[in-house]
C-alpha atoms as a PDB file:
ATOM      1  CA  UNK A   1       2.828   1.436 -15.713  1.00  0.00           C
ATOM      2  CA  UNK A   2       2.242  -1.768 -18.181  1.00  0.00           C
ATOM      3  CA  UNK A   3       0.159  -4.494 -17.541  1.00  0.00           C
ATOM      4  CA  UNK A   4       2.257  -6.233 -14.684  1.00  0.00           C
ATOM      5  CA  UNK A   5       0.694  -5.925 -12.109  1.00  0.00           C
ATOM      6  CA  UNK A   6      -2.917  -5.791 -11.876  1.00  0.00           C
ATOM      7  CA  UNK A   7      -4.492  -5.181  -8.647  1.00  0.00           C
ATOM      8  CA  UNK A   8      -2.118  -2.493  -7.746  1.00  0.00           C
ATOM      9  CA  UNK A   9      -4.092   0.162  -9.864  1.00  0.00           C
ATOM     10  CA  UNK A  10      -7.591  -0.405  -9.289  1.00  0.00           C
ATOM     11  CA  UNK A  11      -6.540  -1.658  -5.556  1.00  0.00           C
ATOM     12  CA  UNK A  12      -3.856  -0.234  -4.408  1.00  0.00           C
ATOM     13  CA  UNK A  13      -3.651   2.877  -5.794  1.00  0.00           C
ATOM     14  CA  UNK A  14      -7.224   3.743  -5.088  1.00  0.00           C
ATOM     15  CA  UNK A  15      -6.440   2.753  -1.364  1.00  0.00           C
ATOM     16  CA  UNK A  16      -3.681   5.291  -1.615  1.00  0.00           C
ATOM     17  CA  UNK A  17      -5.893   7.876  -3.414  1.00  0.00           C
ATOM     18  CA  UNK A  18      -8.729   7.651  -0.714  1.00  0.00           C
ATOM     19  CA  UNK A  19      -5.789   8.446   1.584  1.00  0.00           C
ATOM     20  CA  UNK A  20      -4.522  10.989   0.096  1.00  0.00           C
ATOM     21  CA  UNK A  21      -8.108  12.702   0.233  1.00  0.00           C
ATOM     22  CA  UNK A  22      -8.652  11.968   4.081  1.00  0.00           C
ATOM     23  CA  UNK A  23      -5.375  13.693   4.542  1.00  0.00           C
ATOM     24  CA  UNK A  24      -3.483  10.577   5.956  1.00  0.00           C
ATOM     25  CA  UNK A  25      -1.288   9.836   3.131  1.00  0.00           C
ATOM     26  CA  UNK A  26       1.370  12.967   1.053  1.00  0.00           C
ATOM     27  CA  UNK A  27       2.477  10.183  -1.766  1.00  0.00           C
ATOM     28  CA  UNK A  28       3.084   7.185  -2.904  1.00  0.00           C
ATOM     29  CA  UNK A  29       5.627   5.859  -5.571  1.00  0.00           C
ATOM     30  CA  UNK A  30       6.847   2.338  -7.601  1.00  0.00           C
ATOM     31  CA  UNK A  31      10.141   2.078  -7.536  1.00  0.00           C
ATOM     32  CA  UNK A  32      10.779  -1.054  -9.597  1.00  0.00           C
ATOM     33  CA  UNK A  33      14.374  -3.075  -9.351  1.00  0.00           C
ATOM     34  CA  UNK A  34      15.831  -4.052 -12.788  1.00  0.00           C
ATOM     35  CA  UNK A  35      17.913  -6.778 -11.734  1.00  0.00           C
ATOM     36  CA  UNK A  36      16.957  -7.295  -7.957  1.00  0.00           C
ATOM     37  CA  UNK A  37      19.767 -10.100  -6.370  1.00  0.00           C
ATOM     38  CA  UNK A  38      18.849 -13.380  -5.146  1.00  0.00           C
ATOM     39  CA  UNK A  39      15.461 -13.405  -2.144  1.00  0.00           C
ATOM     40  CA  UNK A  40      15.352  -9.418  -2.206  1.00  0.00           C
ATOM     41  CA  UNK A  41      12.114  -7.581  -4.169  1.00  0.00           C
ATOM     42  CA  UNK A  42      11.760  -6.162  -7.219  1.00  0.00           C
ATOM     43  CA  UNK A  43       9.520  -4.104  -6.817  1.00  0.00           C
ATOM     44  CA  UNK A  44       9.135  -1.822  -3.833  1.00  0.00           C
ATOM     45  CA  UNK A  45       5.486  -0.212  -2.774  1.00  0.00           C
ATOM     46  CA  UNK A  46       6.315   3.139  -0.473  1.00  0.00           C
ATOM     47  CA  UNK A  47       4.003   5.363   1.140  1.00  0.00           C
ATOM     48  CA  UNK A  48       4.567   8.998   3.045  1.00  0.00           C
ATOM     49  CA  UNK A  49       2.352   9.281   5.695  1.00  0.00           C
ATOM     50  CA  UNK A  50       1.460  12.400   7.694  1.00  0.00           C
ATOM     51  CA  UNK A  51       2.555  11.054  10.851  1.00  0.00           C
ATOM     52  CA  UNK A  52       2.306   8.142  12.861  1.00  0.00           C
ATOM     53  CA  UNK A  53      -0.882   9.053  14.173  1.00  0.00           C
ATOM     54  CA  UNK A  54      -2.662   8.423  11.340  1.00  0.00           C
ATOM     55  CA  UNK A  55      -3.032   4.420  12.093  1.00  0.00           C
ATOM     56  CA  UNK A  56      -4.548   5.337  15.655  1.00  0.00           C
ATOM     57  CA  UNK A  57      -8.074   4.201  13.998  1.00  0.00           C
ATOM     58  CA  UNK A  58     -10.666   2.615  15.649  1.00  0.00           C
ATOM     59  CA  UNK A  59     -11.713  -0.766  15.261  1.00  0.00           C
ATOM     60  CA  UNK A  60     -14.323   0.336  12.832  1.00  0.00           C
ATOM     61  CA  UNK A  61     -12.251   2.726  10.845  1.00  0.00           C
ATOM     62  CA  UNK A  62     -10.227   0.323   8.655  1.00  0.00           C
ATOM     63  CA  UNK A  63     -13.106  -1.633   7.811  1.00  0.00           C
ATOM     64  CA  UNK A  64     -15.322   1.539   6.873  1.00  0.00           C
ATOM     65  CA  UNK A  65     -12.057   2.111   4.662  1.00  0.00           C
ATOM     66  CA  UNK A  66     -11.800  -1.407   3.054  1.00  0.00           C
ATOM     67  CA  UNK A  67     -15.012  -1.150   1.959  1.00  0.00           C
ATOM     68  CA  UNK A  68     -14.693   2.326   0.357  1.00  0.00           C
ATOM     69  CA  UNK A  69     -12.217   0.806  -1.702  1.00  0.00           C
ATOM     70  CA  UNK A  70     -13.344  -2.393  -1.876  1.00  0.00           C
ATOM     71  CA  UNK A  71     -16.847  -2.116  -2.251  1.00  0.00           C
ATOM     72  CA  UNK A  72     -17.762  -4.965   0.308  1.00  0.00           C
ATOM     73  CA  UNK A  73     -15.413  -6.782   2.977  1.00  0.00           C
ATOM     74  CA  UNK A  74     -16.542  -9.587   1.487  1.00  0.00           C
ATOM     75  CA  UNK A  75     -15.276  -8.336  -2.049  1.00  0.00           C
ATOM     76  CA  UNK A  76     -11.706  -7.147  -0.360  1.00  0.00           C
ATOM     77  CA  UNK A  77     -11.320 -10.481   1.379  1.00  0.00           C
ATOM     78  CA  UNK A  78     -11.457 -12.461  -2.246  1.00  0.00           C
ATOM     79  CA  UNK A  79      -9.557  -9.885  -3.793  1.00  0.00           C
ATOM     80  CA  UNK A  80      -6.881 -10.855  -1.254  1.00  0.00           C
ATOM     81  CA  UNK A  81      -7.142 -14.224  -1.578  1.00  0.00           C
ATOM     82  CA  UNK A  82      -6.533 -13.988  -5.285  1.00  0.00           C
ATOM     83  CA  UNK A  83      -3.378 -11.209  -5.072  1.00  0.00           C
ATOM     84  CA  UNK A  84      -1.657 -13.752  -2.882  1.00  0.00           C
ATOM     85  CA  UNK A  85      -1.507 -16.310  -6.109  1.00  0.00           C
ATOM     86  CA  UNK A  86       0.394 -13.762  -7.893  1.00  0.00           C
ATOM     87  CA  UNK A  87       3.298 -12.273  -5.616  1.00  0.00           C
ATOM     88  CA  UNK A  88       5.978 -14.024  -2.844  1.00  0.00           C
ATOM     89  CA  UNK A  89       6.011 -11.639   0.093  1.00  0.00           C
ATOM     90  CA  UNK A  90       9.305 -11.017   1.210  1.00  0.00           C
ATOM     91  CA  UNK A  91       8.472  -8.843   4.624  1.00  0.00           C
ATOM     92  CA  UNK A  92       7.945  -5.339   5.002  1.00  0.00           C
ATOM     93  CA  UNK A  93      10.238  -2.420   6.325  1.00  0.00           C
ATOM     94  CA  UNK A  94       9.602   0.756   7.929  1.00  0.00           C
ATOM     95  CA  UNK A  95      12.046   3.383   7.029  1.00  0.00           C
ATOM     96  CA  UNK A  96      11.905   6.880   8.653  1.00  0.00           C
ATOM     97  CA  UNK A  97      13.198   9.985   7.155  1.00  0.00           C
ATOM     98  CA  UNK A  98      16.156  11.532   9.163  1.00  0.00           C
ATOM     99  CA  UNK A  99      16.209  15.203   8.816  1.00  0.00           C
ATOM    100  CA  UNK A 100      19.208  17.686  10.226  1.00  0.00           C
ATOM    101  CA  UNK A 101      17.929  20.202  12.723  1.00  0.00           C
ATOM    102  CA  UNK A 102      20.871  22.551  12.092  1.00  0.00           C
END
């Protein structure tokens, strides 16, 4: 991946990677849209999880997490604050996978 987008490698993907060695996340990939239409993304940020359970943390948990990453919650909070200069957030989905039984 070039240059375009900075935080998502030493951010993003190490958030992914430390999830991937807890066991909570099976992959990750960057889809990117060539020619994305009018107020829809170009760039698309999807994550396999093993299961739903896997966000029953404690209150504690996600923070312990953050700063894994992060190095500080201070430190992630500033990081955030800077990301949001770069990128117009256009919502989030959550799509399941349908699977046939038969």
């Amino acid at each position: 991946m070039r240059g375009d987008f900075p935080c998502l490698r030493p951010v993003w993907r190490a958030s992914r990677e430390a999830g991937k060695k807890r066991g909570d996340v099976l992959g990750y990939k960057l889809p990117r849209v060539d020619a994305p239409r009018d107020h829809e993304p170009d760039l698309y940020l999807p994550v396999e999880y093993k299961n739903m359970a896997v966000f029953d943390l404690s209150l504690k948990d996600p923070d312990a997490q953050t700063a894994a990453v992060f190095g500080s919650l201070a430190k992630a909070r500033e990081m955030a604050v800077d990301r949001e200069t770069m990128r117009n957030s256009r919502g989030q989905t959550l799509p399941r996978e349908l699977k046939f039984i038969n």
